[in-house]
PDB file of N, CA and C in Angstrom:
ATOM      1  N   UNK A   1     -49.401  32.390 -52.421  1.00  0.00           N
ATOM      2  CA  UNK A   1     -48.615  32.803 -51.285  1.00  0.00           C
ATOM      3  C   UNK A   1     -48.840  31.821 -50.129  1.00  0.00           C
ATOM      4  N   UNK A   2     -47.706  31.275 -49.577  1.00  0.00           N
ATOM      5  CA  UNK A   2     -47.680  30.334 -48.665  1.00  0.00           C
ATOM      6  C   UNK A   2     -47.613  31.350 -46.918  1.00  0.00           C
ATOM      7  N   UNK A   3     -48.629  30.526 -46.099  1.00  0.00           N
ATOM      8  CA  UNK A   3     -48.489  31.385 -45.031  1.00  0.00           C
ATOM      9  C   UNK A   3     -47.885  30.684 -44.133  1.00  0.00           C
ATOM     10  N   UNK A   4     -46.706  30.914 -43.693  1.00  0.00           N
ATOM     11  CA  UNK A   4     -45.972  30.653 -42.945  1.00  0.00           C
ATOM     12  C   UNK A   4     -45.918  30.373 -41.107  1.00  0.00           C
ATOM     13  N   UNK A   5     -46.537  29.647 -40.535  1.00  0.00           N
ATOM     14  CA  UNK A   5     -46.992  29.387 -39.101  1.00  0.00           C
ATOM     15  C   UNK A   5     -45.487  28.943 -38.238  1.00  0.00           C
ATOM     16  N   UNK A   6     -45.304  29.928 -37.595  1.00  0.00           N
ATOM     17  CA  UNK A   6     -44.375  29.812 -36.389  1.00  0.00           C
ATOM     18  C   UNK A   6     -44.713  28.941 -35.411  1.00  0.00           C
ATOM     19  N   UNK A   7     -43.982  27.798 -35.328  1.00  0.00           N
ATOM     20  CA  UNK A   7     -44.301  27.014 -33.739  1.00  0.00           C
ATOM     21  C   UNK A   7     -43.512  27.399 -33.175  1.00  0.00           C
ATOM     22  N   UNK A   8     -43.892  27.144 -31.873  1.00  0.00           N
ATOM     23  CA  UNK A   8     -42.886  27.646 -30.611  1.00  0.00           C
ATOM     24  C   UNK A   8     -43.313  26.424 -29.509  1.00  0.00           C
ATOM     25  N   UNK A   9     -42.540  25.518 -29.481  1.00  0.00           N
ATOM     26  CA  UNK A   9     -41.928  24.236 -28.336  1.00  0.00           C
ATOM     27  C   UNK A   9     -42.098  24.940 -27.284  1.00  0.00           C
ATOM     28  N   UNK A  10     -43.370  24.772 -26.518  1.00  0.00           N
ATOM     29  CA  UNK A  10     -43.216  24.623 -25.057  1.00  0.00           C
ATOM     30  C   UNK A  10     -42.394  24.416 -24.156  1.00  0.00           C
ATOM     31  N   UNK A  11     -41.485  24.987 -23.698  1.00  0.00           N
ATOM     32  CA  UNK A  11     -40.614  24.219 -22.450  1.00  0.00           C
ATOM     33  C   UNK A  11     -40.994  23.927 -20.878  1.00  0.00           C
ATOM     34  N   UNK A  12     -40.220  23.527 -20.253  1.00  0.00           N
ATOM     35  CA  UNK A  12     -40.612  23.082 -18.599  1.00  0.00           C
ATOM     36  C   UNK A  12     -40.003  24.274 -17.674  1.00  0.00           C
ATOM     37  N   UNK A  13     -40.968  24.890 -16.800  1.00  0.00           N
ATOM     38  CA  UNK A  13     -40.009  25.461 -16.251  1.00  0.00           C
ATOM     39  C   UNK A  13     -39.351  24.518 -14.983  1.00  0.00           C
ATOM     40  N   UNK A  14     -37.957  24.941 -14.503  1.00  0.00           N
ATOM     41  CA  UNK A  14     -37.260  23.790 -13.762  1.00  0.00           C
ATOM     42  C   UNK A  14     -38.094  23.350 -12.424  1.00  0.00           C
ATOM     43  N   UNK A  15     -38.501  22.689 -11.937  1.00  0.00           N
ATOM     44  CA  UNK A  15     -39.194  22.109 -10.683  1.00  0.00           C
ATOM     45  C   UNK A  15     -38.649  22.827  -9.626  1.00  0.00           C
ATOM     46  N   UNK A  16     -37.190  23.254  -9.867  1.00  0.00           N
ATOM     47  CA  UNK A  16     -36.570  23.768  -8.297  1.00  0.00           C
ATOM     48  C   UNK A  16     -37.333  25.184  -8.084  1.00  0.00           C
ATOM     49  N   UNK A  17     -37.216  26.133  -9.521  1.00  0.00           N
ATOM     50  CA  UNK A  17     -38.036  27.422  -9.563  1.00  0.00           C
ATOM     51  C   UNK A  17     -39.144  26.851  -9.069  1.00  0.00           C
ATOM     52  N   UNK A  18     -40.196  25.951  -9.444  1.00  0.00           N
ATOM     53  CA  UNK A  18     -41.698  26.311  -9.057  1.00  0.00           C
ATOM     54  C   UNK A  18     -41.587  25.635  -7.692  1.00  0.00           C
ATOM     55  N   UNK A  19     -41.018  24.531  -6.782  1.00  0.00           N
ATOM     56  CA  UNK A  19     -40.859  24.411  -5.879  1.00  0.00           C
ATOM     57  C   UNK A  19     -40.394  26.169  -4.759  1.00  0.00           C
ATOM     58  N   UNK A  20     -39.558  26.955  -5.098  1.00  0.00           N
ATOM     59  CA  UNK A  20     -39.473  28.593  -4.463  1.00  0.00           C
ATOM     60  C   UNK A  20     -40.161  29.139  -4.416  1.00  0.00           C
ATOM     61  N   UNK A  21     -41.269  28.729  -5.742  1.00  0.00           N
ATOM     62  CA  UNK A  21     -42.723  29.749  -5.602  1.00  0.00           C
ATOM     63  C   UNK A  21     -43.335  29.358  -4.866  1.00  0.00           C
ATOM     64  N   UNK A  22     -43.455  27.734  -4.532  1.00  0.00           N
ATOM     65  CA  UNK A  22     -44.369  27.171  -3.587  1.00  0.00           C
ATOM     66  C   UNK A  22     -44.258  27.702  -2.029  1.00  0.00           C
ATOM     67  N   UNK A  23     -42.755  27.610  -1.796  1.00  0.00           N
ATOM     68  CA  UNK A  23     -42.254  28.033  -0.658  1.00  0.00           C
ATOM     69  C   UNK A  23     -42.756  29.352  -0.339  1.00  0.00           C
ATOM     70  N   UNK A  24     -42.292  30.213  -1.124  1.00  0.00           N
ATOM     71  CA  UNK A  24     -42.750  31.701  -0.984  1.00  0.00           C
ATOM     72  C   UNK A  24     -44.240  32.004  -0.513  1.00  0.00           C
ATOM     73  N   UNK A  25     -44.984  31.361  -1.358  1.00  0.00           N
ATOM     74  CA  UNK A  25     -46.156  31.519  -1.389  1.00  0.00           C
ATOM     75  C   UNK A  25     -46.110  30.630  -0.046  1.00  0.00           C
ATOM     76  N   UNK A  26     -46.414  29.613   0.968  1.00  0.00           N
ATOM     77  CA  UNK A  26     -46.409  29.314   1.995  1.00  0.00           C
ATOM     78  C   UNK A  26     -46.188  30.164   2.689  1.00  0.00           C
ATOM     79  N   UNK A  27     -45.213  31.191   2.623  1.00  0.00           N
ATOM     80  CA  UNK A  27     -44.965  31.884   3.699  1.00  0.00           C
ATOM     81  C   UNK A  27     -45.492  32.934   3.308  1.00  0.00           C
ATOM     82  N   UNK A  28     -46.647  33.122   2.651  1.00  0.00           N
ATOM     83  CA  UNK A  28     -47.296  34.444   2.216  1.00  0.00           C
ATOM     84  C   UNK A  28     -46.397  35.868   1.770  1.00  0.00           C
ATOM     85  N   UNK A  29     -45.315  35.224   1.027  1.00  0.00           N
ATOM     86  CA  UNK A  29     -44.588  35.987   0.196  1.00  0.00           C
ATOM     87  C   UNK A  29     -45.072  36.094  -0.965  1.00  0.00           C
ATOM     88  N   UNK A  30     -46.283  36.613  -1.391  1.00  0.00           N
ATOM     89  CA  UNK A  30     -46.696  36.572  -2.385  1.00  0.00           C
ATOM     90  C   UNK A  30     -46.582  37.101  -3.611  1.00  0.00           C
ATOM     91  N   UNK A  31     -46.027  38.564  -3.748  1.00  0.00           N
ATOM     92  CA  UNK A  31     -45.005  39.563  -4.268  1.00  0.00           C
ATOM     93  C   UNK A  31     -43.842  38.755  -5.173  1.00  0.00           C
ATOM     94  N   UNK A  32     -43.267  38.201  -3.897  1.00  0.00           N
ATOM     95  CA  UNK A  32     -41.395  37.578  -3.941  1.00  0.00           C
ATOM     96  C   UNK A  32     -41.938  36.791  -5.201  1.00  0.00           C
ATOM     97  N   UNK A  33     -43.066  35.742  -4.849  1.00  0.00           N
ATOM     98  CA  UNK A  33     -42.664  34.422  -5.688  1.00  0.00           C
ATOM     99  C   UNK A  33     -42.936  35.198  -6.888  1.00  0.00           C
ATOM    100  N   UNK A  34     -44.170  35.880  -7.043  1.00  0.00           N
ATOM    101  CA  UNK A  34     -44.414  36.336  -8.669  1.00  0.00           C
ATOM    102  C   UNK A  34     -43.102  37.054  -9.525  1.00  0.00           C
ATOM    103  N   UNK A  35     -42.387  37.954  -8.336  1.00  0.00           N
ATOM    104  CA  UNK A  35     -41.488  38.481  -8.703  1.00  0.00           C
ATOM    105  C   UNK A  35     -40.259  36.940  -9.583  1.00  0.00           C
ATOM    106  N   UNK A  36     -40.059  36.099  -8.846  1.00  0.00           N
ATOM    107  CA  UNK A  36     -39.004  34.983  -9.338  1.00  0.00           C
ATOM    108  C   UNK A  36     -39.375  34.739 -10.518  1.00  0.00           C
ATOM    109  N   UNK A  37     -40.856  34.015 -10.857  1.00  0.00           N
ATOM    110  CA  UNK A  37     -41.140  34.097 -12.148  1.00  0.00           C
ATOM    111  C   UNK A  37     -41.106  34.708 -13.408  1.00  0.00           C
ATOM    112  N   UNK A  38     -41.555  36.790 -12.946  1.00  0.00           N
ATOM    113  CA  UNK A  38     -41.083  37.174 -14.086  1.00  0.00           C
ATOM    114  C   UNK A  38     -39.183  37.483 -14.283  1.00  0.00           C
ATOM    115  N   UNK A  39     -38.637  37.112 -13.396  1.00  0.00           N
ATOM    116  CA  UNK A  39     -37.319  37.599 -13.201  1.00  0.00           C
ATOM    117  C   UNK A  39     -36.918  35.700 -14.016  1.00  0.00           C
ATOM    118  N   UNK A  40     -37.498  35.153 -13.774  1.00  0.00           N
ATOM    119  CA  UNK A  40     -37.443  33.869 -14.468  1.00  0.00           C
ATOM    120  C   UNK A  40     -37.337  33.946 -16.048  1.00  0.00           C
ATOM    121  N   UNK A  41     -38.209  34.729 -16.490  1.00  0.00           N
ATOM    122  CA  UNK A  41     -38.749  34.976 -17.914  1.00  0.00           C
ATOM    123  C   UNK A  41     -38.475  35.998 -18.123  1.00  0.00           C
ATOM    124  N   UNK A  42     -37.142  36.782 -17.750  1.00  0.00           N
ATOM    125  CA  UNK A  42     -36.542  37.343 -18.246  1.00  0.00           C
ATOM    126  C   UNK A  42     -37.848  38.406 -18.431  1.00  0.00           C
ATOM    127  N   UNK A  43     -38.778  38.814 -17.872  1.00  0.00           N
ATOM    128  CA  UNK A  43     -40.068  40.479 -18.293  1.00  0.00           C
ATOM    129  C   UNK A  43     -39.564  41.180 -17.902  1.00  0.00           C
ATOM    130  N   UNK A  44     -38.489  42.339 -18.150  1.00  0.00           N
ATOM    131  CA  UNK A  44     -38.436  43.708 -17.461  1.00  0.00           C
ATOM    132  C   UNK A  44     -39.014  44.490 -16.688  1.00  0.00           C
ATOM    133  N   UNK A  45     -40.181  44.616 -17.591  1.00  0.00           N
ATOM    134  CA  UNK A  45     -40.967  45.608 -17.373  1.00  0.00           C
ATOM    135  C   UNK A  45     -41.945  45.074 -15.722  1.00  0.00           C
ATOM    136  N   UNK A  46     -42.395  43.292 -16.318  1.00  0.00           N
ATOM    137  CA  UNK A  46     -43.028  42.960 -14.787  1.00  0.00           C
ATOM    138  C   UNK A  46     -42.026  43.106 -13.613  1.00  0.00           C
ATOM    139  N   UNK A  47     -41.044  42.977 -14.061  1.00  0.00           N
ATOM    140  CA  UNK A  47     -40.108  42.811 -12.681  1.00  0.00           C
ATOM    141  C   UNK A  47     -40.008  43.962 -12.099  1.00  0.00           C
ATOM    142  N   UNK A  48     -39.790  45.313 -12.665  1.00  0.00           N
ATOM    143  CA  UNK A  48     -40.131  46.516 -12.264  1.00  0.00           C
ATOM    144  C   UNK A  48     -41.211  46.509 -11.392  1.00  0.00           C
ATOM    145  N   UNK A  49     -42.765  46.298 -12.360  1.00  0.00           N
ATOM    146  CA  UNK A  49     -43.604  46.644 -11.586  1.00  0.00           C
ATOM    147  C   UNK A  49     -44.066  45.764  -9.654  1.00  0.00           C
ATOM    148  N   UNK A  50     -43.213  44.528 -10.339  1.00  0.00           N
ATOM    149  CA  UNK A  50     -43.470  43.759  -9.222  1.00  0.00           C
ATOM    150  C   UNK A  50     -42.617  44.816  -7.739  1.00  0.00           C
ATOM    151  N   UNK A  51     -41.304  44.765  -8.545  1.00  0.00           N
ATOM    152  CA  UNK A  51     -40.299  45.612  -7.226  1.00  0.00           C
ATOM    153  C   UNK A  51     -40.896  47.019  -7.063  1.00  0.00           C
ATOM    154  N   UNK A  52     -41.832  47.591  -7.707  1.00  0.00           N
ATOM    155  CA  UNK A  52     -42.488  48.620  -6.933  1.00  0.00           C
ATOM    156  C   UNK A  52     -43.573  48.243  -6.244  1.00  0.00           C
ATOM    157  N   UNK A  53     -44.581  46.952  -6.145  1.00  0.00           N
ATOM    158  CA  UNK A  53     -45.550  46.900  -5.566  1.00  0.00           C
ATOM    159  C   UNK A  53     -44.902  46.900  -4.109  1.00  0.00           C
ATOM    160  N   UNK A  54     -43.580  45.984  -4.161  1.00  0.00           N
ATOM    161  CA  UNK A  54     -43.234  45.479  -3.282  1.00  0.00           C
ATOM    162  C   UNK A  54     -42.533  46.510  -2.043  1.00  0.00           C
ATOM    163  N   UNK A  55     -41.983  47.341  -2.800  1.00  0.00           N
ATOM    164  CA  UNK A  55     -41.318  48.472  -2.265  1.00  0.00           C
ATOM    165  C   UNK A  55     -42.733  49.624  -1.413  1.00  0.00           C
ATOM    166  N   UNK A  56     -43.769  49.550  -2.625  1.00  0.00           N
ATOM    167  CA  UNK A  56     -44.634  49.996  -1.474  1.00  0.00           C
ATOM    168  C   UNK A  56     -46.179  49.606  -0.545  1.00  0.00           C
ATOM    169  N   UNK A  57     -45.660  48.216  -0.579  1.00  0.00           N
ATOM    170  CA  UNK A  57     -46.163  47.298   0.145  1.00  0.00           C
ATOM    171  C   UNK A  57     -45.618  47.135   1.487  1.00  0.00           C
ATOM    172  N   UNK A  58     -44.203  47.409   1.419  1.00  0.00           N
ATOM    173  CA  UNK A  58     -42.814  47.872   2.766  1.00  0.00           C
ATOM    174  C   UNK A  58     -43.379  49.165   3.535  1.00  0.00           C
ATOM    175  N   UNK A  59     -43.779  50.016   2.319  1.00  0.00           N
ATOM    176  CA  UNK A  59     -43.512  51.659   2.796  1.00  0.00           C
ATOM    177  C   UNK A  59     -45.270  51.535   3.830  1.00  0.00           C
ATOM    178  N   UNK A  60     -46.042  51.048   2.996  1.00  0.00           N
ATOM    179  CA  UNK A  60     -47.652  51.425   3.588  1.00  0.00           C
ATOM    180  C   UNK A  60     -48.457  49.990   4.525  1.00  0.00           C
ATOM    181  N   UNK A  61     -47.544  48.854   4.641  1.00  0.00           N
ATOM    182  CA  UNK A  61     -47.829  47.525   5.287  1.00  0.00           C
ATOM    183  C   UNK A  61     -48.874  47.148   5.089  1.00  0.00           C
ATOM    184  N   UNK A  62     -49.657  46.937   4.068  1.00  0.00           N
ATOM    185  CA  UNK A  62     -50.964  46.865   3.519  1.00  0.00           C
ATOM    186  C   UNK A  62     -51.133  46.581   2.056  1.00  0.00           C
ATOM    187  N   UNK A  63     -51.894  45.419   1.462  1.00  0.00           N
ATOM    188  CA  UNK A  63     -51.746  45.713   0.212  1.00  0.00           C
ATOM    189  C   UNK A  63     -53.015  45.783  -0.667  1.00  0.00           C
ATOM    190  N   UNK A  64     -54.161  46.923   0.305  1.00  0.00           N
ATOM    191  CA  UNK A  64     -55.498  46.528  -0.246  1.00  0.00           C
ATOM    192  C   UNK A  64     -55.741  47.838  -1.689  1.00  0.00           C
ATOM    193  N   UNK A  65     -54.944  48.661  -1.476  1.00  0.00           N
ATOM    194  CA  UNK A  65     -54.669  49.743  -2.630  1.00  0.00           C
ATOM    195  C   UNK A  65     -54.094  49.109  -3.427  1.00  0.00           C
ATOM    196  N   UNK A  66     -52.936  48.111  -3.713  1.00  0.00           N
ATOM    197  CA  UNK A  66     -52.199  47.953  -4.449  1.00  0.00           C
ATOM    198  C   UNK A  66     -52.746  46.822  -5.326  1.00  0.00           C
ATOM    199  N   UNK A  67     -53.888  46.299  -4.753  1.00  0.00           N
ATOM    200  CA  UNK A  67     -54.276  44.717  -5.237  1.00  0.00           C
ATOM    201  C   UNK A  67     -54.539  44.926  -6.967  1.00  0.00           C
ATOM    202  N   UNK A  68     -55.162  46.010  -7.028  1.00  0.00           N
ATOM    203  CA  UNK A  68     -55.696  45.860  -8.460  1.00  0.00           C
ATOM    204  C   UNK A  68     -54.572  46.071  -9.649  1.00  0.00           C
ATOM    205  N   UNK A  69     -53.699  46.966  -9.363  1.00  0.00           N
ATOM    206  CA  UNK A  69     -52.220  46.997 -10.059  1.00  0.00           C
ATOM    207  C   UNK A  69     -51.538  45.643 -10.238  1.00  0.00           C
ATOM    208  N   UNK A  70     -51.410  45.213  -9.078  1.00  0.00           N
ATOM    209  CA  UNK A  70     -50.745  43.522  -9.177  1.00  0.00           C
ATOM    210  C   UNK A  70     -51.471  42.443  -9.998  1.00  0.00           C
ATOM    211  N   UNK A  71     -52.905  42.661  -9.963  1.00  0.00           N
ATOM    212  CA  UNK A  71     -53.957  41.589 -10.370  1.00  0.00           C
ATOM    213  C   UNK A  71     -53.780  42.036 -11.659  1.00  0.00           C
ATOM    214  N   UNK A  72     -53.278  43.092 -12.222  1.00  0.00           N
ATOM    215  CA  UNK A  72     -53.076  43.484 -13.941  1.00  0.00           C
ATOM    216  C   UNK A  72     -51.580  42.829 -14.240  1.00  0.00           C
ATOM    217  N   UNK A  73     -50.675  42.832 -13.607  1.00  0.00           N
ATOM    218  CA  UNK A  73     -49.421  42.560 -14.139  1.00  0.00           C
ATOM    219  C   UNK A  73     -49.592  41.129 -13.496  1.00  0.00           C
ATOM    220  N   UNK A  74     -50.471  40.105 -12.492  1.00  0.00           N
ATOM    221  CA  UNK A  74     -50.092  38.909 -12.824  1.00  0.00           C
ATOM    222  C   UNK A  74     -50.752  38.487 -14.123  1.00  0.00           C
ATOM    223  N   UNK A  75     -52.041  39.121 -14.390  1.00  0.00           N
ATOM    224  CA  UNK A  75     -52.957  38.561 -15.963  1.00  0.00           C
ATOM    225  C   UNK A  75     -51.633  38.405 -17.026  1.00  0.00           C
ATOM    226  N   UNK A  76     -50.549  39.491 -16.720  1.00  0.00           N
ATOM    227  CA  UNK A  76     -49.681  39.820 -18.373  1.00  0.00           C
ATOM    228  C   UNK A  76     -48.854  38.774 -17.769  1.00  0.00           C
ATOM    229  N   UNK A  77     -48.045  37.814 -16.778  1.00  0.00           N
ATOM    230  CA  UNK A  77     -47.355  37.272 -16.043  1.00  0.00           C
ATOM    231  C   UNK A  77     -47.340  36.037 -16.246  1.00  0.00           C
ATOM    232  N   UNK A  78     -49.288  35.410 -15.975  1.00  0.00           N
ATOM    233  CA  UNK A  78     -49.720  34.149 -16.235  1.00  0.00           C
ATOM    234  C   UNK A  78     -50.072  34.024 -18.137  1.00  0.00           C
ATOM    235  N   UNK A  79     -50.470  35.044 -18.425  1.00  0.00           N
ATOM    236  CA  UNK A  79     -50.477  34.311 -20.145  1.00  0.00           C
ATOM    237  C   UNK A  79     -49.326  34.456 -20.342  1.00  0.00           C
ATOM    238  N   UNK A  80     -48.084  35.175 -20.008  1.00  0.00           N
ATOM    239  CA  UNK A  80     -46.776  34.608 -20.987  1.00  0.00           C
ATOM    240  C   UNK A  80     -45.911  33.355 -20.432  1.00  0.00           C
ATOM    241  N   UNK A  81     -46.514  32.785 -19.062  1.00  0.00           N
ATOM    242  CA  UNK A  81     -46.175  31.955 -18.608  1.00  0.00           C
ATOM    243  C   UNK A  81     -47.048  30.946 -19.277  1.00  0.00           C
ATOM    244  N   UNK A  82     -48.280  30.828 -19.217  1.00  0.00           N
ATOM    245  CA  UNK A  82     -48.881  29.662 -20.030  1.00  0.00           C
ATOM    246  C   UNK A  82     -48.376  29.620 -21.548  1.00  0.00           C
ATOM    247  N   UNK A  83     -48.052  30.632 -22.045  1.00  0.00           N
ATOM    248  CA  UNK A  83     -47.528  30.403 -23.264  1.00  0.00           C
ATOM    249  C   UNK A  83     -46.550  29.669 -23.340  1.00  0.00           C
ATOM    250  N   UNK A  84     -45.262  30.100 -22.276  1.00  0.00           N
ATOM    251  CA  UNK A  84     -44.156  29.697 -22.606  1.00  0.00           C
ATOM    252  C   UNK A  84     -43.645  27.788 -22.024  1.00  0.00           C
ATOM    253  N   UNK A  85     -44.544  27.517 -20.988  1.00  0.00           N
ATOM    254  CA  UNK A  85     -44.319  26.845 -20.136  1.00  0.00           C
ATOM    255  C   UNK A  85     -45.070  25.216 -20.310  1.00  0.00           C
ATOM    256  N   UNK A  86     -44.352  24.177 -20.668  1.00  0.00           N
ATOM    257  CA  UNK A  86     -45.456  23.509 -20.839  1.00  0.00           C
ATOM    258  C   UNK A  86     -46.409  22.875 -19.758  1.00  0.00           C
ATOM    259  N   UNK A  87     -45.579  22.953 -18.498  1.00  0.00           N
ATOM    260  CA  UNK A  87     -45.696  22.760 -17.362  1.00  0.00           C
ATOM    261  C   UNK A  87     -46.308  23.572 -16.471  1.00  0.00           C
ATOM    262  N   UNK A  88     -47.350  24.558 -17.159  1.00  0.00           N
ATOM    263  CA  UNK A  88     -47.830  25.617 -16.449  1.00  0.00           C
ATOM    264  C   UNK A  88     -49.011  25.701 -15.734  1.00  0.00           C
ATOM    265  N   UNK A  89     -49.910  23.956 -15.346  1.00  0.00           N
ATOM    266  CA  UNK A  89     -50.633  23.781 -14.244  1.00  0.00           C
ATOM    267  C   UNK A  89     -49.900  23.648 -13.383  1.00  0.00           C
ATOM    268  N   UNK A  90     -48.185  23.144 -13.094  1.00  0.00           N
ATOM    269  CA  UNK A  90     -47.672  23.026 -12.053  1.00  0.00           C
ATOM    270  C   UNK A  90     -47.287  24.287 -11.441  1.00  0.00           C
ATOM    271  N   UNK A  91     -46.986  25.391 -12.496  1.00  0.00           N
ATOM    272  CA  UNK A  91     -46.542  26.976 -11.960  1.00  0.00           C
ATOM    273  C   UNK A  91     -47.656  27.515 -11.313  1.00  0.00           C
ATOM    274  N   UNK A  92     -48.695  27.546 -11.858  1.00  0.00           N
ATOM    275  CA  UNK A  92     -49.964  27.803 -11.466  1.00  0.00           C
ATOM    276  C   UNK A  92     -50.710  27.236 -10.042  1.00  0.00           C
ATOM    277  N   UNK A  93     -50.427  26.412  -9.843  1.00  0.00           N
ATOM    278  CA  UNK A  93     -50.359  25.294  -8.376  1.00  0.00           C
ATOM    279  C   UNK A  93     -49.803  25.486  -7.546  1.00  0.00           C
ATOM    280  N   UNK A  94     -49.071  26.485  -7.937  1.00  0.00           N
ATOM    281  CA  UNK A  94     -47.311  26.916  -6.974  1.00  0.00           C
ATOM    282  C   UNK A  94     -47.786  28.313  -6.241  1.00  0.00           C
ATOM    283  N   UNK A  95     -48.763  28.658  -7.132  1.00  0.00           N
ATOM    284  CA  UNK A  95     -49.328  30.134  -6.468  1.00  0.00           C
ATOM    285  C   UNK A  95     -50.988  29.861  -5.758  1.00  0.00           C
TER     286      UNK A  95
END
């Protein structure tokens, strides 16, 4: 029985995206940019959770409750970005 190994080609993500994250993140939009990324990569589910941190990050102007929720969905955020990305010290640089 032959075992069959899937490659999967790295791609780039476009410079203009990680240049928005850079921006964002400058202006301590820190939420926004993560949000572009998974809305980048097409994650549902992160993009949800991102637009609720964000929504009650609005409601309570503070985000010292919320840190540990976010710090779980960027861990799932940054490995499918290092997976997918071959360029993913530059995404990573951007935040």
């Amino acid at each position: 029985m032959k075992l069959k190994s899937l490659l999967l080609e790295k791609v780039d993500l476009d410079q203009k995206i990680i240049d928005k994250i850079a921006k964002l993140t400058d202006y301590n939009n820190h939420n926004e940019a993560r949000l572009v990324l998974a809305k980048e990569m097409k994650l549902k589910n992160l993009v949800k959770g991102y637009e609720a941190i964000m929504v009650l990050h609005d409601m309570f102007r503070q985000m010292n409750e919320m840190m540990a929720a976010r710090t779980k969905l960027d861990g799932w955020l940054m490995d499918g970005a290092k997976r997918k990305y071959g360029n993913f010290k530059d995404i990573y640089g951007a935040y």
